[in-house]
N, C-alpha and C. Protein backbone atom coordinates (compact mmCIF):
# COMPACT_ATOMS: atom_id res chain seq x y z
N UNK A 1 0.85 -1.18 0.00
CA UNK A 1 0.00 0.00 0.00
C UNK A 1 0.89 1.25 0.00
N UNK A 2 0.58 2.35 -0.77
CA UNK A 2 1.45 3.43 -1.28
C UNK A 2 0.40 4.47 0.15
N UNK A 3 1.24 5.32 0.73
CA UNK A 3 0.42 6.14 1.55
C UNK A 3 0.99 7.35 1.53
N UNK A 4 0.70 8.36 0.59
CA UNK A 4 1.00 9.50 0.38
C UNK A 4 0.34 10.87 1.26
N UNK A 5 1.34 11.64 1.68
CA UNK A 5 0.40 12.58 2.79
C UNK A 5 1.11 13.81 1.95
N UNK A 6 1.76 14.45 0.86
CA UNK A 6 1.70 15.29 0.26
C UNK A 6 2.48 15.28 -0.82
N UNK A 7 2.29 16.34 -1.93
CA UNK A 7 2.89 16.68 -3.24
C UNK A 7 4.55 16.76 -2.90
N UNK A 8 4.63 16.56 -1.86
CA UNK A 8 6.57 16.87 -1.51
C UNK A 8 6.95 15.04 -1.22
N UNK A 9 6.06 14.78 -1.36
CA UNK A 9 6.27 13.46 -0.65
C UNK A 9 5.86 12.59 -1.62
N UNK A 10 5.07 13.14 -2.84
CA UNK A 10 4.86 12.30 -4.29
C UNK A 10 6.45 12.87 -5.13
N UNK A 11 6.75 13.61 -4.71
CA UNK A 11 8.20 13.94 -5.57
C UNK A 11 9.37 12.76 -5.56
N UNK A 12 9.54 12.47 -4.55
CA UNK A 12 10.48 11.93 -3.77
C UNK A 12 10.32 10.30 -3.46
N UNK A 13 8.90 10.25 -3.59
CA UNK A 13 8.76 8.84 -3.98
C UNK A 13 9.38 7.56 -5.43
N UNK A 14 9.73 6.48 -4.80
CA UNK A 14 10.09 6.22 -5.91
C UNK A 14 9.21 5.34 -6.94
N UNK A 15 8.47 5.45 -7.90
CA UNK A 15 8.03 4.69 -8.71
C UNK A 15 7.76 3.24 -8.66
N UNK A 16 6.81 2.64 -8.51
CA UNK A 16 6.86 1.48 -8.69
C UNK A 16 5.51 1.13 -9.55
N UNK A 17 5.72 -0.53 -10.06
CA UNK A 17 4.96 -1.38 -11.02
C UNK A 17 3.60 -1.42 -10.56
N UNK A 18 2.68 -1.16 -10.64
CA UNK A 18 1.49 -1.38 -9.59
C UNK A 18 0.31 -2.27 -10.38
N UNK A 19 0.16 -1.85 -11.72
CA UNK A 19 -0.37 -2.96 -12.96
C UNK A 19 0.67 -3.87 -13.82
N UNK A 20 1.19 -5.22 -13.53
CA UNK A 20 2.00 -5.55 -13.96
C UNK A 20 1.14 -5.88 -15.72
N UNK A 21 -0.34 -6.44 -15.51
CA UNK A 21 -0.80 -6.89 -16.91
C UNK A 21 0.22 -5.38 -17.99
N UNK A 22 -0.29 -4.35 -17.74
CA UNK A 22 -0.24 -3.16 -18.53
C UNK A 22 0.99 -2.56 -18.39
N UNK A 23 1.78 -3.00 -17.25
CA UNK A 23 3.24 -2.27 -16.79
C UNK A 23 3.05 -0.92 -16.30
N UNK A 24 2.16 -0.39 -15.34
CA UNK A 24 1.72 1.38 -15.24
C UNK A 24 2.60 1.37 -13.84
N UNK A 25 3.12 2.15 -13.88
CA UNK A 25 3.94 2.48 -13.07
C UNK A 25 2.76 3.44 -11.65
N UNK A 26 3.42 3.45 -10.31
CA UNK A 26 2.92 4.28 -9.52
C UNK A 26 2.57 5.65 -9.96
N UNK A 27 4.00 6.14 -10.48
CA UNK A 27 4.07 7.61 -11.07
C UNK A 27 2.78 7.85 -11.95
N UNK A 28 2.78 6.78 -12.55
CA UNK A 28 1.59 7.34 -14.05
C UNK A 28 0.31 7.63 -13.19
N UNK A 29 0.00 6.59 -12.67
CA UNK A 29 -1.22 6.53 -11.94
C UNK A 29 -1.70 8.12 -11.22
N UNK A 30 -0.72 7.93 -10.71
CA UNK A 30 -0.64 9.45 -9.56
C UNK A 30 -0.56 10.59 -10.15
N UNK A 31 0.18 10.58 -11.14
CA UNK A 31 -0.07 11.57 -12.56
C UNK A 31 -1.41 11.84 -12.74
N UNK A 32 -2.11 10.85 -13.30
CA UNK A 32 -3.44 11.12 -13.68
C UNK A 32 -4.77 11.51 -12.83
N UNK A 33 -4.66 10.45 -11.61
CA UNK A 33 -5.09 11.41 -10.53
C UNK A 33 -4.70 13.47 -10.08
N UNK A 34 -3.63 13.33 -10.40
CA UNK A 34 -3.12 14.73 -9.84
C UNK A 34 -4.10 15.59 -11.60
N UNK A 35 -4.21 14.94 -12.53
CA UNK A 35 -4.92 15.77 -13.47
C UNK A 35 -6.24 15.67 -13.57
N UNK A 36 -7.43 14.86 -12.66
CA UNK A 36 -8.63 14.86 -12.25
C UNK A 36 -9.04 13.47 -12.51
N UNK A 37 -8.34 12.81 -13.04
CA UNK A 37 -8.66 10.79 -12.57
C UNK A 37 -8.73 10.63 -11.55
N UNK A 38 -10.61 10.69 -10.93
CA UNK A 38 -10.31 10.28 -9.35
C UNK A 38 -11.13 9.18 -9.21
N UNK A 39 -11.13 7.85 -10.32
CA UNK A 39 -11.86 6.39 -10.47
C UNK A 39 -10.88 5.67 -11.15
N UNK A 40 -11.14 4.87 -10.87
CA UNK A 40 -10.59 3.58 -11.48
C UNK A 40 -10.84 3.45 -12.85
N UNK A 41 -12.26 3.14 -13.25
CA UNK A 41 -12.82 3.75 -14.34
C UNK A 41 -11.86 4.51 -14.98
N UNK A 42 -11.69 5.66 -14.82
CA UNK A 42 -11.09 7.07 -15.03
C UNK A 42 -9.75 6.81 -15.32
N UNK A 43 -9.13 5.86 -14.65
CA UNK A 43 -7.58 5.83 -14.94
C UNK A 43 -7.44 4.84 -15.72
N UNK A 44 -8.20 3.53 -15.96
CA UNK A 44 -7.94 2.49 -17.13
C UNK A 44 -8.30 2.99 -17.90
N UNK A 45 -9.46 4.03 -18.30
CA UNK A 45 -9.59 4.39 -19.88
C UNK A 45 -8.02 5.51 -19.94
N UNK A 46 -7.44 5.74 -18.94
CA UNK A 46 -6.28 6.63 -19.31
C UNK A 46 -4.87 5.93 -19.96
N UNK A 47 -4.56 4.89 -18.69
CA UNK A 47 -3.66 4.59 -18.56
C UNK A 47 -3.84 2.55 -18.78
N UNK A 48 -4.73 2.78 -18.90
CA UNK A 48 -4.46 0.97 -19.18
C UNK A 48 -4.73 0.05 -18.04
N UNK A 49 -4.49 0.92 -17.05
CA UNK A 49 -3.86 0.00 -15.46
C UNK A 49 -5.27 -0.46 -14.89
N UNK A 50 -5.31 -1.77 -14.60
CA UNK A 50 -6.41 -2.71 -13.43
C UNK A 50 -7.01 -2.68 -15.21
N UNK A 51 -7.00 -2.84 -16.26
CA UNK A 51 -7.56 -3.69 -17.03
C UNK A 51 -7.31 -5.15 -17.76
N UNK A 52 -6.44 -5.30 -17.23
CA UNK A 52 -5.97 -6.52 -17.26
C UNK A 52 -6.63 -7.71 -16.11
N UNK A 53 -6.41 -8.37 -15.61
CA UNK A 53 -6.27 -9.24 -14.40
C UNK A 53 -7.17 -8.73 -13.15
N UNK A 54 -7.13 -7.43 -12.95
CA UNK A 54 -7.44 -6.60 -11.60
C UNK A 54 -7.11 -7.16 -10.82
N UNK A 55 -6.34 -7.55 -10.47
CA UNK A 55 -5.13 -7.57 -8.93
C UNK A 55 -5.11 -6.16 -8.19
N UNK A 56 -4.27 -5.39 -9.59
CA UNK A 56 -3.87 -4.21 -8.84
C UNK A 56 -5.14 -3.02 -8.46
N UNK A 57 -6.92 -3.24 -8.79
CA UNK A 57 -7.63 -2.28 -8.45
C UNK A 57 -8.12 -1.28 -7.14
N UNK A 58 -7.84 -2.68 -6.30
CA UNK A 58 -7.56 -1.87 -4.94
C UNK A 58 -6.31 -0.97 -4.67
N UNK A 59 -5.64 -1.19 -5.05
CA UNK A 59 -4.34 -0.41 -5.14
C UNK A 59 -4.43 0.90 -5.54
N UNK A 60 -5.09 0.58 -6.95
CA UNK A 60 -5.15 1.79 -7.73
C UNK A 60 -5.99 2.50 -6.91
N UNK A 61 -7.04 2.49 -6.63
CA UNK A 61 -8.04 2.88 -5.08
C UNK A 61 -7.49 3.30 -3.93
N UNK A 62 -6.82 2.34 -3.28
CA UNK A 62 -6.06 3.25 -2.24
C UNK A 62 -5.30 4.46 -2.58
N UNK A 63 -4.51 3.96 -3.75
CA UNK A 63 -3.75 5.42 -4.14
C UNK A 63 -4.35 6.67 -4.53
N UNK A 64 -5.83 6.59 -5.14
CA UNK A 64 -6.83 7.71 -5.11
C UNK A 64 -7.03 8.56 -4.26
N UNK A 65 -7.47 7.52 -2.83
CA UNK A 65 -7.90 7.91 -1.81
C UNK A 65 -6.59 8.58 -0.87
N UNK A 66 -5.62 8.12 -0.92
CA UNK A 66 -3.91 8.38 -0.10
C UNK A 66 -3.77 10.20 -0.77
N UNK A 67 -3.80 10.02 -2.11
CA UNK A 67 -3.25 11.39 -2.97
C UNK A 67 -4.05 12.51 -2.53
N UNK A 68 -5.03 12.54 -1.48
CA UNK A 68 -5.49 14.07 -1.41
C UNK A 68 -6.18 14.80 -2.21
N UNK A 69 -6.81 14.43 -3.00
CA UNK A 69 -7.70 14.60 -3.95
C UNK A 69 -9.09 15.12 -3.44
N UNK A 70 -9.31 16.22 -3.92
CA UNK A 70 -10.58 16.86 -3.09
C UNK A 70 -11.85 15.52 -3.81
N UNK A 71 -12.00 14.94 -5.15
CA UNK A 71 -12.95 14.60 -5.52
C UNK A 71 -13.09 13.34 -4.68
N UNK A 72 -11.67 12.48 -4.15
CA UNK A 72 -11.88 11.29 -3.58
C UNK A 72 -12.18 9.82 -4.74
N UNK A 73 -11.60 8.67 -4.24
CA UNK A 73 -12.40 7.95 -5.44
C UNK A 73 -13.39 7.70 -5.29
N UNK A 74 -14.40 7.79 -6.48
CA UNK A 74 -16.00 7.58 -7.38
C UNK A 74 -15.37 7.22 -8.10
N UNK A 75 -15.70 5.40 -7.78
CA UNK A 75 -15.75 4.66 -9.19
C UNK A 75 -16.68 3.99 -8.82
N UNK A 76 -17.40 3.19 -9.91
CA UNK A 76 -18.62 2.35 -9.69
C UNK A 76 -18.57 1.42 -8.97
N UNK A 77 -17.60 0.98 -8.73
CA UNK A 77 -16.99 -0.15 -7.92
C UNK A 77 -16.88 -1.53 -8.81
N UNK A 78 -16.74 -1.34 -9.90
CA UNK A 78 -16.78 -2.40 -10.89
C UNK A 78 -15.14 -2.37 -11.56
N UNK A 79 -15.00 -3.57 -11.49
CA UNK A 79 -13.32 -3.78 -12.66
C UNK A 79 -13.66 -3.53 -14.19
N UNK A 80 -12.42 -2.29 -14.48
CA UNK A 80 -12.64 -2.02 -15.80
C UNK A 80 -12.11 -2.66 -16.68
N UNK A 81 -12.99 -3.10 -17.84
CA UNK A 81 -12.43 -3.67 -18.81
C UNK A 81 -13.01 -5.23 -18.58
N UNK A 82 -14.22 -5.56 -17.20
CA UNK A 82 -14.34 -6.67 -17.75
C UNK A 82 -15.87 -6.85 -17.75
């Protein structure tokens, strides 16, 4: 579990694999969140990631919810892509 408590502290973090099906790195993810991806939904039509396998959807979820995001994750609660 990635637990981010600020933008100084997403800098400095180091990257990791978090969708291995798709290869999306932490960074990307958190990227797209930080540009208004605040679903799961929202980030596999971006980035690919939890459409594969969904292993990593909770993940991708926690990291929504960790990043400080005023919108919070809203996703349907459904795995995308299947």
């Amino acid at each position: 579990m990635l637990v981010v408590e600020n933008d100084f502290q997403l800098r400095n973090q180091r990257a990791m694999i978090v969708c291995l099906c798709k290869g999306v790195s932490s960074r990307t993810i958190l990227d797209e969140v930080r540009r208004g991806n605040c679903s799961v939904k929202g980030i596999a039509q971006a980035c690919q990631a939890g459409r594969g396998c969904g292993s990593c959807v909770e993940q991708i979820r926690e990291m929504i919810q960790s990043s400080g995001s005023a919108a919070r994750a809203h996703d349907d609660g459904t795995v995308p892509g299947r």
